[in-house]
PDB file of N, CA and C in Angstrom:
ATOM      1  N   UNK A   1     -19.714  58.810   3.607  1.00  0.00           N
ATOM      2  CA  UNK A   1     -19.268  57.535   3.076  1.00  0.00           C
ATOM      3  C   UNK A   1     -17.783  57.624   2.773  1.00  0.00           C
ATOM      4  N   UNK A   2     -17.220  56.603   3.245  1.00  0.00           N
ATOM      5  CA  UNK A   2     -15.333  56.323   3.054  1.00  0.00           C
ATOM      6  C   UNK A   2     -15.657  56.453   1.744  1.00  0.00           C
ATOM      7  N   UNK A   3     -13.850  56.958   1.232  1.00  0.00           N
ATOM      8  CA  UNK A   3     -13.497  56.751  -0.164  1.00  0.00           C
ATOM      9  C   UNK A   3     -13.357  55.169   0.049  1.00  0.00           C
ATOM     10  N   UNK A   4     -13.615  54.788  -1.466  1.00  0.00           N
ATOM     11  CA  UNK A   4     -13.041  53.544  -2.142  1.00  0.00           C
ATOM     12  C   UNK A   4     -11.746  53.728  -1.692  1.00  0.00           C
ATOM     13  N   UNK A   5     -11.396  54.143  -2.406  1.00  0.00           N
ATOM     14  CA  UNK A   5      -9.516  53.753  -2.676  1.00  0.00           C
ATOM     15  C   UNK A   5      -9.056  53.657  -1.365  1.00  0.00           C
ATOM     16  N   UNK A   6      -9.365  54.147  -0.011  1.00  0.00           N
ATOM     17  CA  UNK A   6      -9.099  54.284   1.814  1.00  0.00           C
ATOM     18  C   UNK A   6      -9.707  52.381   2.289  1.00  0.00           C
ATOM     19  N   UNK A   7     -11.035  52.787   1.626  1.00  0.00           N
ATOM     20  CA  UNK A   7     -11.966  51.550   2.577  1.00  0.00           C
ATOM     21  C   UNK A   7     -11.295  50.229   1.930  1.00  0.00           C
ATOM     22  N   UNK A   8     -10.615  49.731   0.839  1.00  0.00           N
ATOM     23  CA  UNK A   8     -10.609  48.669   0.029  1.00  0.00           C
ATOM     24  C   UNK A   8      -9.649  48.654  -0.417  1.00  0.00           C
ATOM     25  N   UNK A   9      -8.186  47.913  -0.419  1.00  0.00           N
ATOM     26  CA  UNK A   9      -6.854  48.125  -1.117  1.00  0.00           C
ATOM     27  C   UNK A   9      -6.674  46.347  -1.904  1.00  0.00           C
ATOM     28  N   UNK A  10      -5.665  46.892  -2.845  1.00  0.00           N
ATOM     29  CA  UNK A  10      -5.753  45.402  -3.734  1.00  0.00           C
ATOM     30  C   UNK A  10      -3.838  45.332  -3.833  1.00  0.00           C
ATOM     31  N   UNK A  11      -3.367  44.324  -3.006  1.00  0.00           N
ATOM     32  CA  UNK A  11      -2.230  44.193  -3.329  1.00  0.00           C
ATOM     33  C   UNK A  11      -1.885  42.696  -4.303  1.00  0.00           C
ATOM     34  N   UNK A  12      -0.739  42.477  -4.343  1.00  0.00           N
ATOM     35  CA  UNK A  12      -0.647  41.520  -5.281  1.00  0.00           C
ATOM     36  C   UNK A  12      -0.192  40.457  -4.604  1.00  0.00           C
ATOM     37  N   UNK A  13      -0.247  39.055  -5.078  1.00  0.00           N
ATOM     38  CA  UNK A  13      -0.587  37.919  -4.530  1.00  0.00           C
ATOM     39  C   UNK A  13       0.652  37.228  -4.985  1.00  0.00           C
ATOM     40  N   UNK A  14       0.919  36.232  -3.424  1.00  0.00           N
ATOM     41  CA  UNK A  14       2.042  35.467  -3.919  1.00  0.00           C
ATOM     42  C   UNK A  14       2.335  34.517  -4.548  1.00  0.00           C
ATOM     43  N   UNK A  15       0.938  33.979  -4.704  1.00  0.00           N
ATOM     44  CA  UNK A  15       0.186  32.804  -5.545  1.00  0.00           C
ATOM     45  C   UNK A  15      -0.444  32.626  -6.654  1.00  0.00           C
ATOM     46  N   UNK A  16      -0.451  31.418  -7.690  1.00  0.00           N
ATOM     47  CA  UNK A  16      -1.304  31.799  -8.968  1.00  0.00           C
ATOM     48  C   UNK A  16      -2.618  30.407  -8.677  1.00  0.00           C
ATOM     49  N   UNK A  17      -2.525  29.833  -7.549  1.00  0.00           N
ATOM     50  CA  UNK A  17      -3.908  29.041  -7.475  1.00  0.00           C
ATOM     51  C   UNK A  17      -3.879  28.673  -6.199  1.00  0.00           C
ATOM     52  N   UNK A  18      -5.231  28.863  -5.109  1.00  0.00           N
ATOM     53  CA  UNK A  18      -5.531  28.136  -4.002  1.00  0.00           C
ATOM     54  C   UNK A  18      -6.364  26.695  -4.325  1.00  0.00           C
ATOM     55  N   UNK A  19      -6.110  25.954  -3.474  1.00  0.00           N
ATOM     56  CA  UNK A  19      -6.902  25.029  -3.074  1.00  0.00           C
ATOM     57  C   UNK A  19      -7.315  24.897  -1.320  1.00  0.00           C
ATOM     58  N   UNK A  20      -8.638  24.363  -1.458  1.00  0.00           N
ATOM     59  CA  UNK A  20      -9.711  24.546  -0.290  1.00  0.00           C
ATOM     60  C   UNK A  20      -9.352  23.071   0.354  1.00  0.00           C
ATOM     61  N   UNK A  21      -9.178  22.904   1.327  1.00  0.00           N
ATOM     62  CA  UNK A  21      -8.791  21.833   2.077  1.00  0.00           C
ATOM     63  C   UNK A  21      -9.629  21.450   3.014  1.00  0.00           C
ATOM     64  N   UNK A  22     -10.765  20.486   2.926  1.00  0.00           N
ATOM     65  CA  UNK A  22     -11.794  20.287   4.194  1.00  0.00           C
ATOM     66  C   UNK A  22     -11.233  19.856   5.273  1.00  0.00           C
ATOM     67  N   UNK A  23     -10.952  20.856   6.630  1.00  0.00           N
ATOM     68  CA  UNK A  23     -10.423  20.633   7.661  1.00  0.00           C
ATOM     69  C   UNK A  23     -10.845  19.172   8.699  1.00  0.00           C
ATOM     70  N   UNK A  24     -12.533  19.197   7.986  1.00  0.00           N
ATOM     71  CA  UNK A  24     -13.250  18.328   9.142  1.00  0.00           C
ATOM     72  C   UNK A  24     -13.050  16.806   8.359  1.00  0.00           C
ATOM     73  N   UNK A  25     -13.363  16.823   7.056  1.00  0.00           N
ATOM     74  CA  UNK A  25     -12.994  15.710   6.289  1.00  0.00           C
ATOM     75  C   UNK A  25     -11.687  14.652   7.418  1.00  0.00           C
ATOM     76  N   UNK A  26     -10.402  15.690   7.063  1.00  0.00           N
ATOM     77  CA  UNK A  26      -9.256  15.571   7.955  1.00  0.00           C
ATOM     78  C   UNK A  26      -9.280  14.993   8.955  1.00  0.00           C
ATOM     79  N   UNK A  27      -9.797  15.618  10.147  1.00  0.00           N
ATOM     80  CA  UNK A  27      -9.881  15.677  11.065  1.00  0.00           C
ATOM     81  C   UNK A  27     -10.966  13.721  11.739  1.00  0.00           C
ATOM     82  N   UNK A  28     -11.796  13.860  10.364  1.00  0.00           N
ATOM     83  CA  UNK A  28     -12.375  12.456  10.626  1.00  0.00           C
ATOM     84  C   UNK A  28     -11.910  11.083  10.174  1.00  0.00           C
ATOM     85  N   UNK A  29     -10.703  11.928   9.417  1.00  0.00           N
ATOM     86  CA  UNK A  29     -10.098  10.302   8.667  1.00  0.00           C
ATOM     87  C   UNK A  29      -8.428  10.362   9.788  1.00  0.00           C
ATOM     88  N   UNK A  30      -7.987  11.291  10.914  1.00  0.00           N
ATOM     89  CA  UNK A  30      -7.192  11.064  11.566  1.00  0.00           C
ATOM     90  C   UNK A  30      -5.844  10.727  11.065  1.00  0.00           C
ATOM     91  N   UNK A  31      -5.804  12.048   9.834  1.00  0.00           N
ATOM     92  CA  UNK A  31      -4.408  11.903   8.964  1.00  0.00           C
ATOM     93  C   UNK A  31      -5.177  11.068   7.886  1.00  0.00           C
ATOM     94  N   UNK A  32      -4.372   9.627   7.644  1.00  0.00           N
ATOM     95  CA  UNK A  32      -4.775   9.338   6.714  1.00  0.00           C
ATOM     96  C   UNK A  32      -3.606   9.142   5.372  1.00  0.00           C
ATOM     97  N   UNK A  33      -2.662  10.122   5.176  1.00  0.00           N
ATOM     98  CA  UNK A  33      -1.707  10.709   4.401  1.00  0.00           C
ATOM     99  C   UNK A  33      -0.659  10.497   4.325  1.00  0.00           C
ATOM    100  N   UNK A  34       0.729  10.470   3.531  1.00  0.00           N
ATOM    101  CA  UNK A  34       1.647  10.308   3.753  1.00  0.00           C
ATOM    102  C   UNK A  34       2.537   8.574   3.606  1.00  0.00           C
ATOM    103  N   UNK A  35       3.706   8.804   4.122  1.00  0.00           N
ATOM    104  CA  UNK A  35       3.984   7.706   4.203  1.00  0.00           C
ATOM    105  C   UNK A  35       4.191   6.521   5.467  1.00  0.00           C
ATOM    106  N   UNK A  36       3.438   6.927   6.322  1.00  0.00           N
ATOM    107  CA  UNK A  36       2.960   6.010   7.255  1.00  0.00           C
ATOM    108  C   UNK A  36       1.599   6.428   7.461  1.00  0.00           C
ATOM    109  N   UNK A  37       0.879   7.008   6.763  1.00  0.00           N
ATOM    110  CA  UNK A  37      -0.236   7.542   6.342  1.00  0.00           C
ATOM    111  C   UNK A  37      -1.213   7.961   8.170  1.00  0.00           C
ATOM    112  N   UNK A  38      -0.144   8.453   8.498  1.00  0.00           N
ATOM    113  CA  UNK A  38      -0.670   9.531   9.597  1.00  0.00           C
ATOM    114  C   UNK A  38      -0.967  11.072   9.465  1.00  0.00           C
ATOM    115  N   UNK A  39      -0.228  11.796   8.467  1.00  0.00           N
ATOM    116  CA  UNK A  39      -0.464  13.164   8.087  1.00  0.00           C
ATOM    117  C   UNK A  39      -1.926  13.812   7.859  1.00  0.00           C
ATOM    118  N   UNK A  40      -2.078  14.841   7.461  1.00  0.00           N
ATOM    119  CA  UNK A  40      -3.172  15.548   7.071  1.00  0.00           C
ATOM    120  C   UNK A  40      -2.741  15.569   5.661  1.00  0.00           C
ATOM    121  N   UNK A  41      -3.752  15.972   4.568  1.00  0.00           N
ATOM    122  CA  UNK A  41      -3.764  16.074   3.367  1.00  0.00           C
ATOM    123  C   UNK A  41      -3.137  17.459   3.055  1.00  0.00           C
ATOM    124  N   UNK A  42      -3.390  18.060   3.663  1.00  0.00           N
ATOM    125  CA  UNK A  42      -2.681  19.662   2.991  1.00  0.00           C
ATOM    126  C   UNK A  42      -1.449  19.909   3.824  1.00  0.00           C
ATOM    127  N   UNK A  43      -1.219  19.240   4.726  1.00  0.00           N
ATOM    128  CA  UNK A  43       0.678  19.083   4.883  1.00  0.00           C
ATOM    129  C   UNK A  43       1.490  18.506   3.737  1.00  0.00           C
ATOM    130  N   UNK A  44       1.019  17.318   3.259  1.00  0.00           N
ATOM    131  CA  UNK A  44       1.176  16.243   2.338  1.00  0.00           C
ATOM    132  C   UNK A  44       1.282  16.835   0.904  1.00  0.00           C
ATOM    133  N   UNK A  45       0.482  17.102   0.344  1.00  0.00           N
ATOM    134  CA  UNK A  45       0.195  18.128  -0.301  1.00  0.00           C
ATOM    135  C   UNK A  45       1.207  19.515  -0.122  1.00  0.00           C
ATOM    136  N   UNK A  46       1.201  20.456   0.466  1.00  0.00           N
ATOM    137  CA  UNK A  46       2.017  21.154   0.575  1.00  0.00           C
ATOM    138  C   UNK A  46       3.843  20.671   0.181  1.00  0.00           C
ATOM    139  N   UNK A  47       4.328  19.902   0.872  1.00  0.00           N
ATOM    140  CA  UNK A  47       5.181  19.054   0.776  1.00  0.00           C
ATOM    141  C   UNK A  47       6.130  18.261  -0.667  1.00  0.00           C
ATOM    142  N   UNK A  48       4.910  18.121  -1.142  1.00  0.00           N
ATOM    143  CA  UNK A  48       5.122  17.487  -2.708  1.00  0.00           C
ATOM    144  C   UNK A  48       4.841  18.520  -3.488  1.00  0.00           C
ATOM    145  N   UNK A  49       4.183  19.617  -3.042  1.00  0.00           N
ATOM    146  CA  UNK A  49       4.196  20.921  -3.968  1.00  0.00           C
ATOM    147  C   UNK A  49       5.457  21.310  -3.902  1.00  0.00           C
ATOM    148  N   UNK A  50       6.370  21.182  -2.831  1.00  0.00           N
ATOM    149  CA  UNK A  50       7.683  22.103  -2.731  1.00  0.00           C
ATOM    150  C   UNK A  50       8.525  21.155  -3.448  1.00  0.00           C
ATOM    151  N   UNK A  51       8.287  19.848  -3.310  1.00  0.00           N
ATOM    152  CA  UNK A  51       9.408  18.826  -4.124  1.00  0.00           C
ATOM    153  C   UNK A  51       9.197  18.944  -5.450  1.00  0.00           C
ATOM    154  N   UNK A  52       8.302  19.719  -5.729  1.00  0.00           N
ATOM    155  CA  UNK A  52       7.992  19.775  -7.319  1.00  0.00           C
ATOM    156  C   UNK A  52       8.388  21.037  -7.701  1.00  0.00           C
ATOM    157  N   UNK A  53       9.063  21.864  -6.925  1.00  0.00           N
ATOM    158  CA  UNK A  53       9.327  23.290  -7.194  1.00  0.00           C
ATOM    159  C   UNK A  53       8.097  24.250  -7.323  1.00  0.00           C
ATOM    160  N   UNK A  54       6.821  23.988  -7.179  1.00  0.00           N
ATOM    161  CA  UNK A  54       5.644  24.670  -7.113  1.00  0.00           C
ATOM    162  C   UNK A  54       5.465  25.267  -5.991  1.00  0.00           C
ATOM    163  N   UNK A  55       6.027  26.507  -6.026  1.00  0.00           N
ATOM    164  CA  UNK A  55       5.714  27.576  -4.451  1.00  0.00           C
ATOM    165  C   UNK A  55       4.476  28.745  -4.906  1.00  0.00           C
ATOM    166  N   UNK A  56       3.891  28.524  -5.768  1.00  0.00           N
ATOM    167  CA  UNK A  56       2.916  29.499  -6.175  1.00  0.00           C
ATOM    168  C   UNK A  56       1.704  29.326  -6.153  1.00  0.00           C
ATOM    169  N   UNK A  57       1.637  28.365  -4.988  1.00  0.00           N
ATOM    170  CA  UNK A  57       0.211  27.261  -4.657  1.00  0.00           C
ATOM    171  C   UNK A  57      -0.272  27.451  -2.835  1.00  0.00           C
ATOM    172  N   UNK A  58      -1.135  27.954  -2.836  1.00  0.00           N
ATOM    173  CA  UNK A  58      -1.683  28.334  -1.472  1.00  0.00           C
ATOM    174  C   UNK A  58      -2.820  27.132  -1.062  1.00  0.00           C
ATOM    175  N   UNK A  59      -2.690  26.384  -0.048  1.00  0.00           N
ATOM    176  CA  UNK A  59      -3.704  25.873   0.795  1.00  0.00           C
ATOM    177  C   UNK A  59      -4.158  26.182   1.686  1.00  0.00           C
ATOM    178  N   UNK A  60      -5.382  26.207   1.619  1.00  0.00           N
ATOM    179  CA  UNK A  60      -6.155  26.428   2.273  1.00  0.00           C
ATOM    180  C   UNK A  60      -6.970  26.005   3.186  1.00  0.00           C
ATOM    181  N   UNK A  61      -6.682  25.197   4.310  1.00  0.00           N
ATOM    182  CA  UNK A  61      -7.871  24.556   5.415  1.00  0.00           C
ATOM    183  C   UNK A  61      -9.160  25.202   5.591  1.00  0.00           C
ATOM    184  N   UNK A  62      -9.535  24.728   5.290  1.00  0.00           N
ATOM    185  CA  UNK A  62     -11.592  24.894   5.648  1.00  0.00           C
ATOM    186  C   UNK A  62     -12.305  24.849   6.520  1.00  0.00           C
ATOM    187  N   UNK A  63     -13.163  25.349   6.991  1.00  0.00           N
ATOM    188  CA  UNK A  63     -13.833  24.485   8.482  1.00  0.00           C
ATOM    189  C   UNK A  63     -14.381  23.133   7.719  1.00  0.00           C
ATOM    190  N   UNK A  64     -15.643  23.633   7.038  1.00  0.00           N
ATOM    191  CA  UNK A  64     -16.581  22.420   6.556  1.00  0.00           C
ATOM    192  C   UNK A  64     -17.009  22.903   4.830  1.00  0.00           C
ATOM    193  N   UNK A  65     -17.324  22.036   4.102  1.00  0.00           N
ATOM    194  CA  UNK A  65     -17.399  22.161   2.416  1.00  0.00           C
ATOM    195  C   UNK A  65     -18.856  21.501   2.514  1.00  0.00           C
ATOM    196  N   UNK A  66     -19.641  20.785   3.574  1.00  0.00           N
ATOM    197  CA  UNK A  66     -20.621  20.527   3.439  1.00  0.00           C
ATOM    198  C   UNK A  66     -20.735  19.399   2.363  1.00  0.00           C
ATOM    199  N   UNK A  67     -19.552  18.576   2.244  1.00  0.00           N
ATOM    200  CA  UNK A  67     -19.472  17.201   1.452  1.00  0.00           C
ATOM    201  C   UNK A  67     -19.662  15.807   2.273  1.00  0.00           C
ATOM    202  N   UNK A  68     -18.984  16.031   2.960  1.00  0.00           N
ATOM    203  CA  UNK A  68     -18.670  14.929   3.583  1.00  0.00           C
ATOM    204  C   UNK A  68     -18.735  13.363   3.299  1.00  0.00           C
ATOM    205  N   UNK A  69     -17.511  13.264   2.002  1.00  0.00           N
ATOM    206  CA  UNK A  69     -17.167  11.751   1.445  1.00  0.00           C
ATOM    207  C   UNK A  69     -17.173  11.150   2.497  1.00  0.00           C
ATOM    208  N   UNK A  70     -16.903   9.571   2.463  1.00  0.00           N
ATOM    209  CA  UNK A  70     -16.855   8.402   3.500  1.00  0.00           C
ATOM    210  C   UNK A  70     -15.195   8.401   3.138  1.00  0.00           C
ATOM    211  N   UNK A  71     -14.502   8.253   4.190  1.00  0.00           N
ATOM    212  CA  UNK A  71     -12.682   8.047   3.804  1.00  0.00           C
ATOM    213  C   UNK A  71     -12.393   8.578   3.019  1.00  0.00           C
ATOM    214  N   UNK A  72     -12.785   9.720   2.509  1.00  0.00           N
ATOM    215  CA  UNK A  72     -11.947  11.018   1.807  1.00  0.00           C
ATOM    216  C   UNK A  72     -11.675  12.532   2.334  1.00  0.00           C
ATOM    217  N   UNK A  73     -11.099  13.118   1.339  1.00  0.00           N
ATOM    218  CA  UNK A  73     -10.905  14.248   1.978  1.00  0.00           C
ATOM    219  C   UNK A  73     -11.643  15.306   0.992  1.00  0.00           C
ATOM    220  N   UNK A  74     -12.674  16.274   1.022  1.00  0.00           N
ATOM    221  CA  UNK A  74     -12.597  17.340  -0.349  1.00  0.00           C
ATOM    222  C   UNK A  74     -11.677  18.320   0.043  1.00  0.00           C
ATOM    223  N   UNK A  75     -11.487  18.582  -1.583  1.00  0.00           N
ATOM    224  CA  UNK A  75     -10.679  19.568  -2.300  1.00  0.00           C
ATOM    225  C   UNK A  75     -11.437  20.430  -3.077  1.00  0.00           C
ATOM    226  N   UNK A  76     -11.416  21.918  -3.434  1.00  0.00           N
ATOM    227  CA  UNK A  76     -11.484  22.176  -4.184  1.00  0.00           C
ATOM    228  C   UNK A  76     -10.451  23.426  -4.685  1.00  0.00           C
ATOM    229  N   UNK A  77     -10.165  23.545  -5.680  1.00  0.00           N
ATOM    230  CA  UNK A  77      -9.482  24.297  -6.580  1.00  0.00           C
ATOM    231  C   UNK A  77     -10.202  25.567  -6.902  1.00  0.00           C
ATOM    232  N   UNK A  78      -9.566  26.977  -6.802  1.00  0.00           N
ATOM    233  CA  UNK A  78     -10.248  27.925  -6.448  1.00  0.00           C
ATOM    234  C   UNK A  78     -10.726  28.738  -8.042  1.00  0.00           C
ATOM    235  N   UNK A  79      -9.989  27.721  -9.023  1.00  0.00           N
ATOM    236  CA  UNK A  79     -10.128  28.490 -10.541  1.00  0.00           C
ATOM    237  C   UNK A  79     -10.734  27.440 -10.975  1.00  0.00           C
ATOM    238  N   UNK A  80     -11.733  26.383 -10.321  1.00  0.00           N
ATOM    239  CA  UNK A  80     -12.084  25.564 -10.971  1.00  0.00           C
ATOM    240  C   UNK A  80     -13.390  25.225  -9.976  1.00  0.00           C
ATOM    241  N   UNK A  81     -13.857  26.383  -9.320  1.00  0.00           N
ATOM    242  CA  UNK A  81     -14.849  25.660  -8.132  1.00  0.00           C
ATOM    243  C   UNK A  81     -16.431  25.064  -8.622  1.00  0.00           C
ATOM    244  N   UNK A  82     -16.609  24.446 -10.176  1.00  0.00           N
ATOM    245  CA  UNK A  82     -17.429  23.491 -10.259  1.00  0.00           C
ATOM    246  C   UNK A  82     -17.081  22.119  -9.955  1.00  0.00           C
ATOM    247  N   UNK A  83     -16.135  22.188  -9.994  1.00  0.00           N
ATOM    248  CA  UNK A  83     -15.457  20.951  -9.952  1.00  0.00           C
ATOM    249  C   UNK A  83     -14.650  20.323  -8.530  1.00  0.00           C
ATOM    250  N   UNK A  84     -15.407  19.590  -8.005  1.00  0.00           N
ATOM    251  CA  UNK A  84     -15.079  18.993  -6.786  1.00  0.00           C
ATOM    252  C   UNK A  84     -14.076  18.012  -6.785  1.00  0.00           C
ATOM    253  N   UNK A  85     -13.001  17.519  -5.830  1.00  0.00           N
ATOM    254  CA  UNK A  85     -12.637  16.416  -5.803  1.00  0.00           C
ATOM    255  C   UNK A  85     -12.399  16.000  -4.259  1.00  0.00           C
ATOM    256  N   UNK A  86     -12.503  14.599  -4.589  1.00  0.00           N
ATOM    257  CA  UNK A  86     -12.538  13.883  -3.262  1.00  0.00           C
ATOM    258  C   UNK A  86     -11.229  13.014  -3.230  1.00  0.00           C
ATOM    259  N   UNK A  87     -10.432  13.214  -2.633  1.00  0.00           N
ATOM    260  CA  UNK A  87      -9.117  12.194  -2.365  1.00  0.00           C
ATOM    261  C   UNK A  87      -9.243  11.834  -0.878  1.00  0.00           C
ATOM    262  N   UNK A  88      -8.998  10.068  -1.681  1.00  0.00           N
ATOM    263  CA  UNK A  88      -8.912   8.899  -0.930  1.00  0.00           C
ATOM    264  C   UNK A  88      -8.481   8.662   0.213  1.00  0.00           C
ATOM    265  N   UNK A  89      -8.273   8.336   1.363  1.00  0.00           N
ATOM    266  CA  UNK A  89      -7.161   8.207   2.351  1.00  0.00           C
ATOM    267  C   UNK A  89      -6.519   7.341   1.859  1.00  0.00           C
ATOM    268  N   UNK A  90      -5.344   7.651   1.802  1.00  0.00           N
ATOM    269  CA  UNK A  90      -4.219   6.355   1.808  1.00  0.00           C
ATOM    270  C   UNK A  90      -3.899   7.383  -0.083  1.00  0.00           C
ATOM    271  N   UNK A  91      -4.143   8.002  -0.307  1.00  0.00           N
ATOM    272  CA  UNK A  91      -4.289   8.427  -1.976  1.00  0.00           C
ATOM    273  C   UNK A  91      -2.421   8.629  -2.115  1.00  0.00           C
ATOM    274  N   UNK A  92      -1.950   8.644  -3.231  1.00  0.00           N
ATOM    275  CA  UNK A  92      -0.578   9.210  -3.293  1.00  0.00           C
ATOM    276  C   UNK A  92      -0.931  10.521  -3.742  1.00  0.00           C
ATOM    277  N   UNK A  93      -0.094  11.609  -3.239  1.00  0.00           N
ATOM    278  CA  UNK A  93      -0.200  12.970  -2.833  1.00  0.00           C
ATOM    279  C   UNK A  93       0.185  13.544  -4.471  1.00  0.00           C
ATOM    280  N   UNK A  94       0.957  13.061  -5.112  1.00  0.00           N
ATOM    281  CA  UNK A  94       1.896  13.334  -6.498  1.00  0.00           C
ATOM    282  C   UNK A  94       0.442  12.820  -7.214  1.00  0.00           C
ATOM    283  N   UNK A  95      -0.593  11.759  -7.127  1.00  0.00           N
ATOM    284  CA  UNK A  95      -1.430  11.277  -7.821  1.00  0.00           C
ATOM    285  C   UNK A  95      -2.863  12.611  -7.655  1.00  0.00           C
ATOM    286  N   UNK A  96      -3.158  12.887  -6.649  1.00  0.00           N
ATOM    287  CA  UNK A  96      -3.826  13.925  -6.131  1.00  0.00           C
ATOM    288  C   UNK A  96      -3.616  15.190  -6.660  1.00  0.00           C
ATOM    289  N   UNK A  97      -2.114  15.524  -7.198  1.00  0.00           N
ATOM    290  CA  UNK A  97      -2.038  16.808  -7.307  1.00  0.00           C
ATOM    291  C   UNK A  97      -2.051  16.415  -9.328  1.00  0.00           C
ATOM    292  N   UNK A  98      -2.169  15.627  -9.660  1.00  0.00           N
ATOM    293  CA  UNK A  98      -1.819  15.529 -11.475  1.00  0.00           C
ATOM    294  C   UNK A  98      -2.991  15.673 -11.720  1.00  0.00           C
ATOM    295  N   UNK A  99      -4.505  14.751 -10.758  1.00  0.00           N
ATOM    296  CA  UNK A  99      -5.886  14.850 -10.748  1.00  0.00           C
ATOM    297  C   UNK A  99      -6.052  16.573 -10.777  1.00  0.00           C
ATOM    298  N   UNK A 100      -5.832  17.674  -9.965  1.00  0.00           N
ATOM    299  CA  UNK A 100      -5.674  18.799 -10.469  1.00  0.00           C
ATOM    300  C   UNK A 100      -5.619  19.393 -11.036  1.00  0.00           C
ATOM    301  N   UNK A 101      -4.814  19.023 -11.988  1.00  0.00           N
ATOM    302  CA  UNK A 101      -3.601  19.760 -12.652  1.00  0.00           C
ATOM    303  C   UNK A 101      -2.615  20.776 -12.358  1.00  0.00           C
ATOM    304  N   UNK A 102      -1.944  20.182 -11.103  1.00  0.00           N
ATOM    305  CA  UNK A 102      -1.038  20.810 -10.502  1.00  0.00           C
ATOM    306  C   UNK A 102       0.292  20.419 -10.726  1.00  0.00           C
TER     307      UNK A 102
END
Protein backbone atom coordinates (compact mmCIF):
# COMPACT_ATOMS: atom_id res chain seq x y z
CA UNK A 1 0.00 0.00 0.00
CA UNK A 2 1.29 3.73 -1.18
CA UNK A 3 2.23 6.08 1.56
CA UNK A 4 -0.37 8.75 2.29
CA UNK A 5 1.75 11.62 2.12
CA UNK A 6 3.06 10.12 -1.96
CA UNK A 7 -0.68 8.96 -2.93
CA UNK A 8 -2.58 12.37 -1.75
CA UNK A 9 -1.02 16.02 -1.64
CA UNK A 10 -2.95 19.17 -0.30
CA UNK A 11 -1.83 22.42 -1.79
CA UNK A 12 -3.35 25.70 -1.14
CA UNK A 13 -6.11 27.30 -2.98
CA UNK A 14 -6.48 30.40 -4.86
CA UNK A 15 -9.92 30.85 -3.80
CA UNK A 16 -12.08 31.37 -0.64
CA UNK A 17 -15.59 30.18 -2.35
CA UNK A 18 -16.75 28.14 -5.51
CA UNK A 19 -19.91 28.30 -7.06
CA UNK A 20 -21.52 25.36 -9.21
CA UNK A 21 -22.83 26.63 -12.44
CA UNK A 22 -25.50 24.30 -14.27
CA UNK A 23 -23.94 24.01 -17.65
CA UNK A 24 -27.21 22.42 -19.16
CA UNK A 25 -29.58 24.93 -17.39
CA UNK A 26 -27.30 27.38 -19.76
CA UNK A 27 -27.13 25.75 -22.47
CA UNK A 28 -31.22 25.56 -22.56
CA UNK A 29 -31.92 29.12 -21.89
CA UNK A 30 -29.22 30.03 -24.94
CA UNK A 31 -27.31 32.71 -22.85
CA UNK A 32 -29.91 34.50 -21.49
CA UNK A 33 -27.37 37.03 -19.55
CA UNK A 34 -25.85 40.11 -19.78
CA UNK A 35 -26.53 43.11 -21.49
CA UNK A 36 -28.05 42.10 -24.64
CA UNK A 37 -28.79 39.12 -22.65
CA UNK A 38 -26.97 36.64 -24.95
CA UNK A 39 -24.15 35.50 -22.46
CA UNK A 40 -23.94 32.51 -20.21
CA UNK A 41 -24.38 33.06 -16.49
CA UNK A 42 -20.93 32.24 -15.24
CA UNK A 43 -19.19 34.53 -17.87
CA UNK A 44 -21.55 37.24 -16.51
CA UNK A 45 -20.98 36.43 -13.27
CA UNK A 46 -17.37 36.04 -13.51
CA UNK A 47 -17.20 39.53 -15.01
CA UNK A 48 -19.00 41.48 -12.26
CA UNK A 49 -16.95 39.46 -9.82
CA UNK A 50 -13.81 41.19 -11.32
CA UNK A 51 -15.65 44.69 -11.42
CA UNK A 52 -16.16 44.20 -7.87
CA UNK A 53 -12.55 43.44 -7.16
CA UNK A 54 -13.55 39.81 -6.03
CA UNK A 55 -10.79 37.47 -7.60
CA UNK A 56 -11.10 34.89 -4.82
CA UNK A 57 -14.24 33.35 -6.37
CA UNK A 58 -14.01 30.21 -8.59
CA UNK A 59 -16.83 29.06 -11.04
CA UNK A 60 -17.59 26.33 -11.73
CA UNK A 61 -19.63 24.83 -14.87
CA UNK A 62 -21.47 21.63 -14.21
CA UNK A 63 -22.69 19.08 -16.50
CA UNK A 64 -26.21 18.62 -14.79
CA UNK A 65 -27.48 19.55 -10.87
CA UNK A 66 -30.51 17.47 -11.66
CA UNK A 67 -32.80 20.74 -11.10
CA UNK A 68 -33.87 21.78 -13.95
CA UNK A 69 -35.86 25.32 -13.28
CA UNK A 70 -38.08 26.54 -16.30
CA UNK A 71 -35.92 29.91 -17.56
CA UNK A 72 -33.39 29.69 -14.93
CA UNK A 73 -30.17 28.82 -14.29
CA UNK A 74 -28.99 26.73 -10.81
CA UNK A 75 -26.37 27.80 -8.70
CA UNK A 76 -25.00 26.51 -5.97
CA UNK A 77 -22.49 27.85 -3.50
CA UNK A 78 -19.99 25.37 -2.33
CA UNK A 79 -20.05 26.61 1.61
CA UNK A 80 -23.60 26.69 1.50
CA UNK A 81 -24.71 23.46 -0.53
CA UNK A 82 -28.24 23.26 1.30
CA UNK A 83 -29.11 25.99 -0.19
CA UNK A 84 -30.01 26.18 -3.82
CA UNK A 85 -30.54 29.06 -6.04
CA UNK A 86 -32.15 29.54 -9.21
CA UNK A 87 -31.41 32.78 -11.28
CA UNK A 88 -33.74 34.10 -13.69
CA UNK A 89 -32.82 34.70 -17.31
CA UNK A 90 -32.69 38.14 -17.99
CA UNK A 91 -31.61 38.36 -13.82
CA UNK A 92 -29.03 41.36 -13.13
CA UNK A 93 -25.72 39.60 -12.45
CA UNK A 94 -24.74 42.35 -9.38
CA UNK A 95 -28.50 41.22 -8.11
CA UNK A 96 -27.51 37.40 -8.35
CA UNK A 97 -24.33 37.77 -6.72
CA UNK A 98 -25.83 40.03 -3.31
CA UNK A 99 -28.61 36.91 -3.35
CA UNK A 100 -25.27 34.99 -2.42
CA UNK A 101 -23.62 36.90 -0.52
CA UNK A 102 -20.99 37.65 -2.72
Amino acid sequence: MASPSKSIREIPAKWDEILLVCRKCGKKLHGGFGDDGTARLDKVLRKTLKQRGRKTVKIVPVACLDICPKNAVTVIKASAPSRIHLVASGSDASEALDALDL
